[in-house]
PDB file of N, CA and C in Angstrom:
ATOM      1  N   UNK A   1      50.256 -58.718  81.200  1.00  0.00           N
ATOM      2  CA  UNK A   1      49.837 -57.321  81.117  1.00  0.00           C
ATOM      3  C   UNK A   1      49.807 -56.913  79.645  1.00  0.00           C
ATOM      4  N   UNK A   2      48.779 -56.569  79.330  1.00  0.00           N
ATOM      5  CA  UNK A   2      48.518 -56.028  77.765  1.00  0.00           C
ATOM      6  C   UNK A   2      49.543 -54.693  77.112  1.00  0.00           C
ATOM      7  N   UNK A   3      49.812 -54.319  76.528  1.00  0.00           N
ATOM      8  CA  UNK A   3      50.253 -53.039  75.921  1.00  0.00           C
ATOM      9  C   UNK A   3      49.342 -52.404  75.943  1.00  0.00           C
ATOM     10  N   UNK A   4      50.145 -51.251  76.843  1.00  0.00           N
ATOM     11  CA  UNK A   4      49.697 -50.410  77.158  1.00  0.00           C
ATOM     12  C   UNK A   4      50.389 -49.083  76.045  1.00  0.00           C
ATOM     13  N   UNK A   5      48.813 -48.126  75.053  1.00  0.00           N
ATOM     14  CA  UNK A   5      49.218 -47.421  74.680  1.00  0.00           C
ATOM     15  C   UNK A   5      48.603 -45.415  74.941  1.00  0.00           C
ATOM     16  N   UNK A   6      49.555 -44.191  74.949  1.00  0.00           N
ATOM     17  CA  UNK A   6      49.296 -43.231  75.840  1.00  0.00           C
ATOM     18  C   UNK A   6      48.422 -42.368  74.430  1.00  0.00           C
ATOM     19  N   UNK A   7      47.199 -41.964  74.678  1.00  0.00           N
ATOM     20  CA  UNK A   7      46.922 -40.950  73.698  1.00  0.00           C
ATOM     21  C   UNK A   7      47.113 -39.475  73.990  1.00  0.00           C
ATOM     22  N   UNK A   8      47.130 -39.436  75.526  1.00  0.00           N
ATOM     23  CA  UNK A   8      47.428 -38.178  75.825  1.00  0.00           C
ATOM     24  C   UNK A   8      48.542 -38.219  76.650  1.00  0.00           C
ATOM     25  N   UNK A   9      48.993 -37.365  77.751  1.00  0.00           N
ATOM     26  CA  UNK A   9      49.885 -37.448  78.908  1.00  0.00           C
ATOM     27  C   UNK A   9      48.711 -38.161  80.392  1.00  0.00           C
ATOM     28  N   UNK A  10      47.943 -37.781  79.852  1.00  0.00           N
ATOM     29  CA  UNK A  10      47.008 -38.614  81.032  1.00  0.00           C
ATOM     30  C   UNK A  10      45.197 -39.342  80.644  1.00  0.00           C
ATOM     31  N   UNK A  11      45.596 -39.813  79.362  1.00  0.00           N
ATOM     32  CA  UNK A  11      45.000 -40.748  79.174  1.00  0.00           C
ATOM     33  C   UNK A  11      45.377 -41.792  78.515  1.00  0.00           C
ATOM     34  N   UNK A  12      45.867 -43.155  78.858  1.00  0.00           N
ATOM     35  CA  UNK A  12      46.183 -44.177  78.140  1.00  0.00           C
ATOM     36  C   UNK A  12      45.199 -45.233  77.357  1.00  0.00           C
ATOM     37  N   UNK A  13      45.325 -46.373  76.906  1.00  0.00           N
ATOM     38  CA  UNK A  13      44.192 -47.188  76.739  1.00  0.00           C
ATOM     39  C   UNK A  13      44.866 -48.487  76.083  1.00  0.00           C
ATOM     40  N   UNK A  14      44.718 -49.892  76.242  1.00  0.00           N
ATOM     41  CA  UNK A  14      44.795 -50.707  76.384  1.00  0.00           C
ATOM     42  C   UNK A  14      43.600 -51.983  75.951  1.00  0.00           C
ATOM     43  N   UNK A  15      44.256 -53.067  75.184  1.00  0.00           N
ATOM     44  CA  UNK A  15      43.470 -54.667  75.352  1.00  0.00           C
ATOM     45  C   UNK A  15      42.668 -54.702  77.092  1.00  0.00           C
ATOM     46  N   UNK A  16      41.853 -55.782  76.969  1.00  0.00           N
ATOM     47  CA  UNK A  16      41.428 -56.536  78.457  1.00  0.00           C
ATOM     48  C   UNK A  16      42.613 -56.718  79.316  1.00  0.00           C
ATOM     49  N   UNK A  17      42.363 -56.337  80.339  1.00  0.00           N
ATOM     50  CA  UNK A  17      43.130 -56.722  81.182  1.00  0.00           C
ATOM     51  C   UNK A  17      42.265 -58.114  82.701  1.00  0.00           C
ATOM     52  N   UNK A  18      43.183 -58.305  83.287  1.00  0.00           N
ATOM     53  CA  UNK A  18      42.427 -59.215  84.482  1.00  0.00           C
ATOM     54  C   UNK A  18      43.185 -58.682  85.410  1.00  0.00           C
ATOM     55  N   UNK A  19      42.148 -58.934  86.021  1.00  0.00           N
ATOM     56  CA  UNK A  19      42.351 -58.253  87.925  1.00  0.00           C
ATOM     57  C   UNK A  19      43.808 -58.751  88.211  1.00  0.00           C
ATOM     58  N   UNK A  20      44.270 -59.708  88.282  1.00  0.00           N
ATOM     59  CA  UNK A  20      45.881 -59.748  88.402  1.00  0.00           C
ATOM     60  C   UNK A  20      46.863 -58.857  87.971  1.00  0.00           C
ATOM     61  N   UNK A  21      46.352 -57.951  86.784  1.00  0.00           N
ATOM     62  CA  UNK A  21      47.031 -56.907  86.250  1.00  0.00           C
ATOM     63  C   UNK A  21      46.905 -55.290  87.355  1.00  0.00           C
ATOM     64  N   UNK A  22      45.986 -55.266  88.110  1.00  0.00           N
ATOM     65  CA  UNK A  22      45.418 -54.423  88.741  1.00  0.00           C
ATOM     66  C   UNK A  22      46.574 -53.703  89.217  1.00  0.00           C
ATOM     67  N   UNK A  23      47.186 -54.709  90.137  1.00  0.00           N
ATOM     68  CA  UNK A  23      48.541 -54.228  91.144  1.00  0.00           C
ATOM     69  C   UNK A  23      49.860 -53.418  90.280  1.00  0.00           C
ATOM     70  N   UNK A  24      49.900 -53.879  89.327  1.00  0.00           N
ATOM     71  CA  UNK A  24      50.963 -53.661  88.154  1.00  0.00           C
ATOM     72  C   UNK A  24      50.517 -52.115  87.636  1.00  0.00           C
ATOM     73  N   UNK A  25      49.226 -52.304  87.214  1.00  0.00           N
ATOM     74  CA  UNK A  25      48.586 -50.860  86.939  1.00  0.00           C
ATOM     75  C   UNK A  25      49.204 -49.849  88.154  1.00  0.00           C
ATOM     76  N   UNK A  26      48.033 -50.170  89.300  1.00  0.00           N
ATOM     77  CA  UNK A  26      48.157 -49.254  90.153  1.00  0.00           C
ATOM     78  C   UNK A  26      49.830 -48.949  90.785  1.00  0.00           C
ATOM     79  N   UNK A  27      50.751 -49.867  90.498  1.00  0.00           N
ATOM     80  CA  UNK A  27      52.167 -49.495  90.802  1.00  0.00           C
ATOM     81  C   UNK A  27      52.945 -48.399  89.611  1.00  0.00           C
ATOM     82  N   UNK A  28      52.161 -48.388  88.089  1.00  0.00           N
ATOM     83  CA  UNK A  28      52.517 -47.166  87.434  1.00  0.00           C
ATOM     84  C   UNK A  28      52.065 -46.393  87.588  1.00  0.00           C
ATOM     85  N   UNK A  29      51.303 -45.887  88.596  1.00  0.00           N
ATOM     86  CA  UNK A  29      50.775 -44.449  88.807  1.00  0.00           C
ATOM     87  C   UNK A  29      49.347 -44.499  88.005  1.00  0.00           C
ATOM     88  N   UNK A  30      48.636 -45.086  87.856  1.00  0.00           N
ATOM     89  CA  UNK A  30      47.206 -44.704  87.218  1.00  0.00           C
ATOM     90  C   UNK A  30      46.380 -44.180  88.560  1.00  0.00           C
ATOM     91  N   UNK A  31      45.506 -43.401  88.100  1.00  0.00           N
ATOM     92  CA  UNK A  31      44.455 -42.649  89.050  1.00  0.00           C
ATOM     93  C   UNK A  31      43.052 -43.585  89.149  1.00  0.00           C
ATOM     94  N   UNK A  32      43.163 -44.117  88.263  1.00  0.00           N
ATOM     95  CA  UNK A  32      41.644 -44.477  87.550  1.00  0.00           C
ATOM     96  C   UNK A  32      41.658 -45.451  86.479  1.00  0.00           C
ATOM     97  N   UNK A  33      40.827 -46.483  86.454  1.00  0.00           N
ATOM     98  CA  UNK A  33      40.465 -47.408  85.718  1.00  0.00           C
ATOM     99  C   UNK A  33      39.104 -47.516  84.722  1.00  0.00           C
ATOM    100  N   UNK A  34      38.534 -47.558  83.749  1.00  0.00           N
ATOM    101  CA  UNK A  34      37.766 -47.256  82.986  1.00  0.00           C
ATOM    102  C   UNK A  34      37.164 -48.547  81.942  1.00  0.00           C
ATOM    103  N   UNK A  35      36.644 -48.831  82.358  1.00  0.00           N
ATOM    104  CA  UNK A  35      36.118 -50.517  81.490  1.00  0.00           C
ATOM    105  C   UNK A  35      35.205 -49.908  80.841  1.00  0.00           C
ATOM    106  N   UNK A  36      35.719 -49.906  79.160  1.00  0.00           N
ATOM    107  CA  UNK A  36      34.375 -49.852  78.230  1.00  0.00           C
ATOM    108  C   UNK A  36      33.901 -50.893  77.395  1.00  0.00           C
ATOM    109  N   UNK A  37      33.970 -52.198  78.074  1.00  0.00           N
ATOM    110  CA  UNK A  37      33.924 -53.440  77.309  1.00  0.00           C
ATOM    111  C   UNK A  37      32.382 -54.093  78.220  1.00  0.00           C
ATOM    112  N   UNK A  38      31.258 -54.359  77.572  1.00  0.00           N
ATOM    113  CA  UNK A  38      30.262 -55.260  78.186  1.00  0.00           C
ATOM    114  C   UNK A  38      30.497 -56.761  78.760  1.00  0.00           C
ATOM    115  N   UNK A  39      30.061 -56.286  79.567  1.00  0.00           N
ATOM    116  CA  UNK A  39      30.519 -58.156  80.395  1.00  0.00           C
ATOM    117  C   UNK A  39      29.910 -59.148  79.519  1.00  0.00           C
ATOM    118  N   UNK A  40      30.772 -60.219  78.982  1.00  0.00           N
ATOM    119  CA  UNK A  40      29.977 -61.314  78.046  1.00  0.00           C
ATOM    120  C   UNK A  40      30.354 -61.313  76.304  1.00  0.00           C
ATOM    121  N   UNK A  41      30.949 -60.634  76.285  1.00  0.00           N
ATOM    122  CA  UNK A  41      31.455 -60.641  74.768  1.00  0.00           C
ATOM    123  C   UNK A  41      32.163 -61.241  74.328  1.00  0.00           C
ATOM    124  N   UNK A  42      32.978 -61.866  75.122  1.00  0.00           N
ATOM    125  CA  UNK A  42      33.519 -63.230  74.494  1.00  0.00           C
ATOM    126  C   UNK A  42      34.090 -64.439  75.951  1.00  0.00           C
ATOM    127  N   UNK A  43      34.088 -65.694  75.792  1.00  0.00           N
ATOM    128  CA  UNK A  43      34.231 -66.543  76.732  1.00  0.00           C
ATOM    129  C   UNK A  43      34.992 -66.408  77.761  1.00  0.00           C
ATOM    130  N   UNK A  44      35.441 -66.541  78.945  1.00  0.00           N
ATOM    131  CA  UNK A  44      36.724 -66.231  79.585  1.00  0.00           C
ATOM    132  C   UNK A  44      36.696 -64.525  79.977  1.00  0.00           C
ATOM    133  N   UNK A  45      36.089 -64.302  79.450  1.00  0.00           N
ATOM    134  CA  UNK A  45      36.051 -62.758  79.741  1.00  0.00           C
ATOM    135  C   UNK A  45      36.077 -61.990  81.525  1.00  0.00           C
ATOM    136  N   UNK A  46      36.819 -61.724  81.631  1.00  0.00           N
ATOM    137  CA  UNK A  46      37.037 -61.194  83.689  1.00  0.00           C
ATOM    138  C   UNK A  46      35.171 -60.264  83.272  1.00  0.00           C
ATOM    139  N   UNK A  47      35.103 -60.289  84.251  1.00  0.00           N
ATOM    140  CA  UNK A  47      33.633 -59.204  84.648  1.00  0.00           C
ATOM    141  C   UNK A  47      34.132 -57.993  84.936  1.00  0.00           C
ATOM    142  N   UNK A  48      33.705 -56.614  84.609  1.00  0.00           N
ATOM    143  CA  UNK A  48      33.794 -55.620  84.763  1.00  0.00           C
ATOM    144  C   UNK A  48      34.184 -55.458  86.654  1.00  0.00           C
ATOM    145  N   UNK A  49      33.116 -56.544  87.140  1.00  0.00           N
ATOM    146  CA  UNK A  49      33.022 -56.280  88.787  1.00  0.00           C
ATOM    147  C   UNK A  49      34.021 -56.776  89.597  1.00  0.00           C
ATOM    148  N   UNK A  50      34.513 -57.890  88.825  1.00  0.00           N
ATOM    149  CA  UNK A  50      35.868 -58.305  89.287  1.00  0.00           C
ATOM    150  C   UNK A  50      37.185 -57.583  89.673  1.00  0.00           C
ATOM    151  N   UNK A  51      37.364 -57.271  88.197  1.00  0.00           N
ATOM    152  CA  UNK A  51      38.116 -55.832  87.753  1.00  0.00           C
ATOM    153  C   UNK A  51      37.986 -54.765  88.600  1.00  0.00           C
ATOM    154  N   UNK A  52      36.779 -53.961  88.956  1.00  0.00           N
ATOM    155  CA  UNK A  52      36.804 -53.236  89.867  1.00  0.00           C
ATOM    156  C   UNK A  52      37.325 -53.235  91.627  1.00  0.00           C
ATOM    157  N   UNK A  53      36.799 -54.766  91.607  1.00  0.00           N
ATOM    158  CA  UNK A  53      37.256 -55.304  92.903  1.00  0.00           C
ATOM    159  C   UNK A  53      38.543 -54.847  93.697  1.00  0.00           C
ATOM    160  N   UNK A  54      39.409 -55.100  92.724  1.00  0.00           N
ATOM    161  CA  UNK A  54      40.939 -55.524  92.331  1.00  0.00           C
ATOM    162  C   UNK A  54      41.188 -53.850  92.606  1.00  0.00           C
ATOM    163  N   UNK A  55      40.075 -52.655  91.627  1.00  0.00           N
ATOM    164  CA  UNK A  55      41.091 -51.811  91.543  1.00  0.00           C
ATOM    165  C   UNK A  55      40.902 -50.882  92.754  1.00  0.00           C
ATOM    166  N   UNK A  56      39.685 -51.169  93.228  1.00  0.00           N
ATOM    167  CA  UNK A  56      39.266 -50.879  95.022  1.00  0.00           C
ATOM    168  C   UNK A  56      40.478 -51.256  95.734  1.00  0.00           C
ATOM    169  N   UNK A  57      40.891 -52.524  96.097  1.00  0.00           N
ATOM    170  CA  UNK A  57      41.944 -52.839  96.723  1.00  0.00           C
ATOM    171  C   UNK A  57      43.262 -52.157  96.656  1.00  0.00           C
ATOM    172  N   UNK A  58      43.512 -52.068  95.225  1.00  0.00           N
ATOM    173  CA  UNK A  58      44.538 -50.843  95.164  1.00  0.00           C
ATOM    174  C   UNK A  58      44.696 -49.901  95.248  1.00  0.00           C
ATOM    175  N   UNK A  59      43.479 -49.022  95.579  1.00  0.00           N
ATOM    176  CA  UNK A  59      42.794 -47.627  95.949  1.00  0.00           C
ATOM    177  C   UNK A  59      43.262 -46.519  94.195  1.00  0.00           C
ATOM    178  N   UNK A  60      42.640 -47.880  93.495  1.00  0.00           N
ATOM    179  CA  UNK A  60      42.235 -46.989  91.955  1.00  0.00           C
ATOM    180  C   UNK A  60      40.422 -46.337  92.007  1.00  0.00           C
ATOM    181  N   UNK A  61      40.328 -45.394  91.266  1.00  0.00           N
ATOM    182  CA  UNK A  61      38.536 -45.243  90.997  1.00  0.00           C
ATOM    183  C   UNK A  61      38.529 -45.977  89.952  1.00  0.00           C
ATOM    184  N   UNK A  62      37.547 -46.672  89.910  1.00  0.00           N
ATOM    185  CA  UNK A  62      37.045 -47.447  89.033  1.00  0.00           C
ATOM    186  C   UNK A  62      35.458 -47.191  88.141  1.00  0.00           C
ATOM    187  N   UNK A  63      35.490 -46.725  86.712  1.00  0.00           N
ATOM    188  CA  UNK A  63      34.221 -46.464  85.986  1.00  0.00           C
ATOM    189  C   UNK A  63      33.659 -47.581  85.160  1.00  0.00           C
ATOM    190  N   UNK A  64      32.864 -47.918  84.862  1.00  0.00           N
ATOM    191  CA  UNK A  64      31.995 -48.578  84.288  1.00  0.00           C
ATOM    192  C   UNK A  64      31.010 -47.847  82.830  1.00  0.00           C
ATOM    193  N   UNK A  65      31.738 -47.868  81.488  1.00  0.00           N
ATOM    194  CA  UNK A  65      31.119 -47.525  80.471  1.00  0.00           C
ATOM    195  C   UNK A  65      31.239 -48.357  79.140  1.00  0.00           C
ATOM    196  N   UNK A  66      30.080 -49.044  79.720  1.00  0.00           N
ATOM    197  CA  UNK A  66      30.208 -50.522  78.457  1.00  0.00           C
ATOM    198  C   UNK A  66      29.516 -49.717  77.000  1.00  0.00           C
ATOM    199  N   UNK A  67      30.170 -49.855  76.041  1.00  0.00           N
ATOM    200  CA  UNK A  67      29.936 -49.367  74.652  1.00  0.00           C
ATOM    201  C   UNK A  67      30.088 -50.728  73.627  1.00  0.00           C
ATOM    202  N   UNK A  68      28.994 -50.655  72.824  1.00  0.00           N
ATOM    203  CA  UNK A  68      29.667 -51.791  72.012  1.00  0.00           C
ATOM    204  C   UNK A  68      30.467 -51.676  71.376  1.00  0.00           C
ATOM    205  N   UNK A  69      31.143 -52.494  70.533  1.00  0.00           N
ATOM    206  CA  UNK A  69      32.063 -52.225  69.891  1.00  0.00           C
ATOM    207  C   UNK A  69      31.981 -51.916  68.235  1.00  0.00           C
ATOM    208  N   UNK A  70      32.183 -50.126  68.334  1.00  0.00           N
ATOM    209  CA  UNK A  70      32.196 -49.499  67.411  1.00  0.00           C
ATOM    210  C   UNK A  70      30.985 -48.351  67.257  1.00  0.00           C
ATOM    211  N   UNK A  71      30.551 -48.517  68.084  1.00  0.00           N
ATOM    212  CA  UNK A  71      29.431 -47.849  68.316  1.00  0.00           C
ATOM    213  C   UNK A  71      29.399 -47.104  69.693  1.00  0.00           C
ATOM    214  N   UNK A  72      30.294 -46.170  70.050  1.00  0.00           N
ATOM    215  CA  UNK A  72      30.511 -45.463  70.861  1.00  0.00           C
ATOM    216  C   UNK A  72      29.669 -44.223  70.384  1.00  0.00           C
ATOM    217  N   UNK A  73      28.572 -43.735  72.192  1.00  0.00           N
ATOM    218  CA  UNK A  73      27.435 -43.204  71.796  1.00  0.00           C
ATOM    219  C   UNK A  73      28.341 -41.855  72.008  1.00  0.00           C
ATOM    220  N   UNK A  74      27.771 -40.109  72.071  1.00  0.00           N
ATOM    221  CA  UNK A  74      28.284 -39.265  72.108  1.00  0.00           C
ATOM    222  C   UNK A  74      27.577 -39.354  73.868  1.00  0.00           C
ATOM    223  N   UNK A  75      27.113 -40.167  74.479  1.00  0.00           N
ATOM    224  CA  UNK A  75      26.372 -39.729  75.861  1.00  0.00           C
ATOM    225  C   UNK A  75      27.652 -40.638  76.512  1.00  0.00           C
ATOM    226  N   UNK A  76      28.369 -41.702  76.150  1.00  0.00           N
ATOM    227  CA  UNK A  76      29.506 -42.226  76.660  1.00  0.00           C
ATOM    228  C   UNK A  76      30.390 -41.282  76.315  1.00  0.00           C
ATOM    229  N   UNK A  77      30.913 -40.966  75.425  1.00  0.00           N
ATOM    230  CA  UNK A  77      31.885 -39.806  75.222  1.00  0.00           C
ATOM    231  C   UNK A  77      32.027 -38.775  75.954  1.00  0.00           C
ATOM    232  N   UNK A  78      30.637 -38.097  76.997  1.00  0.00           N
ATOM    233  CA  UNK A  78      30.676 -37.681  77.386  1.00  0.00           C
ATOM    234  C   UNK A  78      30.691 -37.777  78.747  1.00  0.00           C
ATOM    235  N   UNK A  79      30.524 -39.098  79.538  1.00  0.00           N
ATOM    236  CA  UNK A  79      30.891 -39.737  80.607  1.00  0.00           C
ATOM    237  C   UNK A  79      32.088 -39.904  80.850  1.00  0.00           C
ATOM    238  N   UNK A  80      32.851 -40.670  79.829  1.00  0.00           N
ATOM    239  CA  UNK A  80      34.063 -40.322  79.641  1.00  0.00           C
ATOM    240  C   UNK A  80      35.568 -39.362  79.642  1.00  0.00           C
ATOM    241  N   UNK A  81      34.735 -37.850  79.277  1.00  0.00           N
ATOM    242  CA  UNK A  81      34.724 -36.398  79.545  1.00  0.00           C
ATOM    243  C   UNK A  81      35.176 -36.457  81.430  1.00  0.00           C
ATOM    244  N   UNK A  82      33.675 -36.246  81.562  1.00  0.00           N
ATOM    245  CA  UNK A  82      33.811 -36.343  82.854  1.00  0.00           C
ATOM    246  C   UNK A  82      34.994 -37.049  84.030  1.00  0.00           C
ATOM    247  N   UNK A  83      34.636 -38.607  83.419  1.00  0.00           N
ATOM    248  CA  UNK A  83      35.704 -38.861  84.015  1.00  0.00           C
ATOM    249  C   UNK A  83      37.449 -38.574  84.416  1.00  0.00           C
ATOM    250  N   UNK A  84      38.008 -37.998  82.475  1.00  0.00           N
ATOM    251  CA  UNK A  84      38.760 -37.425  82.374  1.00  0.00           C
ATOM    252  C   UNK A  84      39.098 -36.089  83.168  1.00  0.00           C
ATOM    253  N   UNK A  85      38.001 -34.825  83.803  1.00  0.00           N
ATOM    254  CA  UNK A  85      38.122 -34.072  84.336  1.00  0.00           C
ATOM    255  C   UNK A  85      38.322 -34.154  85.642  1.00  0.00           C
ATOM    256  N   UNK A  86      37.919 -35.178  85.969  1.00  0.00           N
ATOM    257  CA  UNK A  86      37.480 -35.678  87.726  1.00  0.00           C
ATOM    258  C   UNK A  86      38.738 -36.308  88.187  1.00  0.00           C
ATOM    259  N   UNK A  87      39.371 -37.172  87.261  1.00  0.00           N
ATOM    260  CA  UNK A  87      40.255 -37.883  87.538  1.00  0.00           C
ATOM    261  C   UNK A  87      41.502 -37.224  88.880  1.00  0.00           C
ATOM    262  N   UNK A  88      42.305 -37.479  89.441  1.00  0.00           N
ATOM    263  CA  UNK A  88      43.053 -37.256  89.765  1.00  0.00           C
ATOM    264  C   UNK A  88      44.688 -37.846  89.634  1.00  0.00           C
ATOM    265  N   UNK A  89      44.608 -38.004  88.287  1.00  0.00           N
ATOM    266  CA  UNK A  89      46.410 -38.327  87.709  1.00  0.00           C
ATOM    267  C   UNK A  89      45.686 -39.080  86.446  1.00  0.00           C
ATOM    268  N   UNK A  90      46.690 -39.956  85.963  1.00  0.00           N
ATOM    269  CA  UNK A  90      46.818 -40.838  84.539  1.00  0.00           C
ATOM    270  C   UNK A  90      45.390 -41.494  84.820  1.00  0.00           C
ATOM    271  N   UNK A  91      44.560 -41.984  83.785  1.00  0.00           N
ATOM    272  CA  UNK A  91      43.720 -43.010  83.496  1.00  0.00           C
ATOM    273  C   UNK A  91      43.880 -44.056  82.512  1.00  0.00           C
ATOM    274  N   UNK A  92      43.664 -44.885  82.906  1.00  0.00           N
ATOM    275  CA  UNK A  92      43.662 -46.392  81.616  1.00  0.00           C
ATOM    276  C   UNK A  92      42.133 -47.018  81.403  1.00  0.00           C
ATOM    277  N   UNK A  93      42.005 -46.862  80.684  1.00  0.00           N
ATOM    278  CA  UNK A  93      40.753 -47.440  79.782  1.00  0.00           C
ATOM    279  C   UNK A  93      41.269 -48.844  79.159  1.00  0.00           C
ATOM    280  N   UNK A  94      40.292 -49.507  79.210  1.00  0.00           N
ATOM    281  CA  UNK A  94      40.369 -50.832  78.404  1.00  0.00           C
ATOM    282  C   UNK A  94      39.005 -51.670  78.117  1.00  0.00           C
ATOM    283  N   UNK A  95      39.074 -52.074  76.780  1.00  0.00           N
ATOM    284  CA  UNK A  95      37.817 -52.947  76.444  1.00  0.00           C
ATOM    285  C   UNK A  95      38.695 -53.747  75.574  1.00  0.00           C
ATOM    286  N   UNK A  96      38.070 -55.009  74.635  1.00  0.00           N
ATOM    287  CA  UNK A  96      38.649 -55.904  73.537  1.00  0.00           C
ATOM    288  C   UNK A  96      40.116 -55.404  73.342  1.00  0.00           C
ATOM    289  N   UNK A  97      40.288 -54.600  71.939  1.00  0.00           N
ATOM    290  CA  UNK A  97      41.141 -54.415  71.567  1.00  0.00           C
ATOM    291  C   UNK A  97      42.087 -52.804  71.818  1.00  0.00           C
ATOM    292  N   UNK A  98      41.079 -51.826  72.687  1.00  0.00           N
ATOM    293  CA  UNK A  98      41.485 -50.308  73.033  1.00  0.00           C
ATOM    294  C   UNK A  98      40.916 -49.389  71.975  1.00  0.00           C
ATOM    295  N   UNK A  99      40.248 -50.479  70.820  1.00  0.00           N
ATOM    296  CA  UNK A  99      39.983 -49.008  69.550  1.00  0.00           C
ATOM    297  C   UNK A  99      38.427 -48.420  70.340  1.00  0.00           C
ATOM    298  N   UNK A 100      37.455 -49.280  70.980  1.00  0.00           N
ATOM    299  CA  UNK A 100      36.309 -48.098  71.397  1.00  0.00           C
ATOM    300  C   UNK A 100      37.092 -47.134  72.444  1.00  0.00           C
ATOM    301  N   UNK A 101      37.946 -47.396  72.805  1.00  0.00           N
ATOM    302  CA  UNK A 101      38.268 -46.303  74.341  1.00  0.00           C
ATOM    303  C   UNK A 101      39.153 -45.190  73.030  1.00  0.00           C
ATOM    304  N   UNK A 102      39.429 -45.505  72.348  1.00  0.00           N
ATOM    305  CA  UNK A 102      40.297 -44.838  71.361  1.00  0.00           C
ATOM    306  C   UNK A 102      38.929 -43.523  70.748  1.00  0.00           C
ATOM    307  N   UNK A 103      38.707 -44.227  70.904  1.00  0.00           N
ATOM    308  CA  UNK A 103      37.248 -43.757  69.743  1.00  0.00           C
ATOM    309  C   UNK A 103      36.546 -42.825  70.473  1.00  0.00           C
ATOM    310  N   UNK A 104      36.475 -43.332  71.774  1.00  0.00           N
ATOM    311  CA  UNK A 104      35.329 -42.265  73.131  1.00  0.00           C
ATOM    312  C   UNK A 104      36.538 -41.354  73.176  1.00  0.00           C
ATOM    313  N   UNK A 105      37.514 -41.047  73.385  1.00  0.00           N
ATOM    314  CA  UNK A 105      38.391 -40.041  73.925  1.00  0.00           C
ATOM    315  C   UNK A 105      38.572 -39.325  72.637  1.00  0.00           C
ATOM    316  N   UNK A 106      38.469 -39.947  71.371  1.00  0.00           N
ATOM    317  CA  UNK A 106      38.279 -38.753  70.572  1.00  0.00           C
ATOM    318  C   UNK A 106      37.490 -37.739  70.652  1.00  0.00           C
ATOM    319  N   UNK A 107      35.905 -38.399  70.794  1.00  0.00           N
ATOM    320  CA  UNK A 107      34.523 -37.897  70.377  1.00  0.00           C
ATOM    321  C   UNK A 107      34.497 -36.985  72.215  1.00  0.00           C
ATOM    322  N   UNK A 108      35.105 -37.440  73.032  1.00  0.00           N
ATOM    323  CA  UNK A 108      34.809 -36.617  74.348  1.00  0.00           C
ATOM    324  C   UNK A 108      35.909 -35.240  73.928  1.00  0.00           C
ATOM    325  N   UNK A 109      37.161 -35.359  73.198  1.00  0.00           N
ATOM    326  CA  UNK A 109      38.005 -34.252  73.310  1.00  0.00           C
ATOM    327  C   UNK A 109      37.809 -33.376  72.039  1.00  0.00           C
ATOM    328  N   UNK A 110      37.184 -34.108  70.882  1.00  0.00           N
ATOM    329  CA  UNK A 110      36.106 -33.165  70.557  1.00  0.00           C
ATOM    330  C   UNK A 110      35.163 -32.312  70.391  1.00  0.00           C
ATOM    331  N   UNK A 111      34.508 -32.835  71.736  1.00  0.00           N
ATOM    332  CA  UNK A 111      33.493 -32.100  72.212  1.00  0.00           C
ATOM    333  C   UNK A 111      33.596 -31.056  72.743  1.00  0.00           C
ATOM    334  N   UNK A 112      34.908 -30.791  73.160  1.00  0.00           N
ATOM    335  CA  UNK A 112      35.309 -30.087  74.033  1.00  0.00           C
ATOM    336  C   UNK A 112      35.636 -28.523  73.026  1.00  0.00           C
ATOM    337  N   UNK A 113      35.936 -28.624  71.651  1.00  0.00           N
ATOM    338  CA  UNK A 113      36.370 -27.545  71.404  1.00  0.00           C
ATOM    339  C   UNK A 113      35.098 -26.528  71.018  1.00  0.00           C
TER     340      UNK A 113
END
């Protein structure tokens, strides 16, 4: 399980994780799962769909907002938004290293003011 770090009280964000991590997640209370990593970016890589699989089974929602890395658009930021509002408890985001999910939750809680 990656380190897991909190930017808000209910938004966290995190390295890749793999569907084996799913159960572990969903046993700390996350609401929601958030993949902003494109399937294929580096070898070994779990699939976004996998991941989701996993977080179905655990009765997580699961989003899909692949951004490249570093180049987080303001139209993901704002999907992101959304998701954050919709959610119902904690969310964890994860891509590569956590800095694009870092990066979208800025530019979405930005937006906001």
């Amino acid at each position: 399980m990656p380190i897991i770090t909190p930017l808000s009280d209910r938004y966290h964000v995190c390295p890749q994780i793999e569907p084996h991590d799913v159960a572990d997640i969903a046993a700390r209370g996350y609401a929601a799962l958030v993949c902003m990593r494109p399937d294929g970016e580096s070898p070994g890589q779990p699939s976004w769909e996998r991941v989701a699989a996993q977080a179905h089974r655990y009765g997580l929602a699961f989003h899909f907002i692949p951004a490249r890395s570093g180049q987080v658009t303001p139209e993901q930021a704002l999907q992101l938004r959304e998701v954050l509002e919709q959610a119902g408890g904690p969310v964890l985001s994860y891509c590569a290293s956590g800095n694009r999910c870092t990066l979208a939750w800025r530019m979405a809680t930005q937006s906001r003011a």
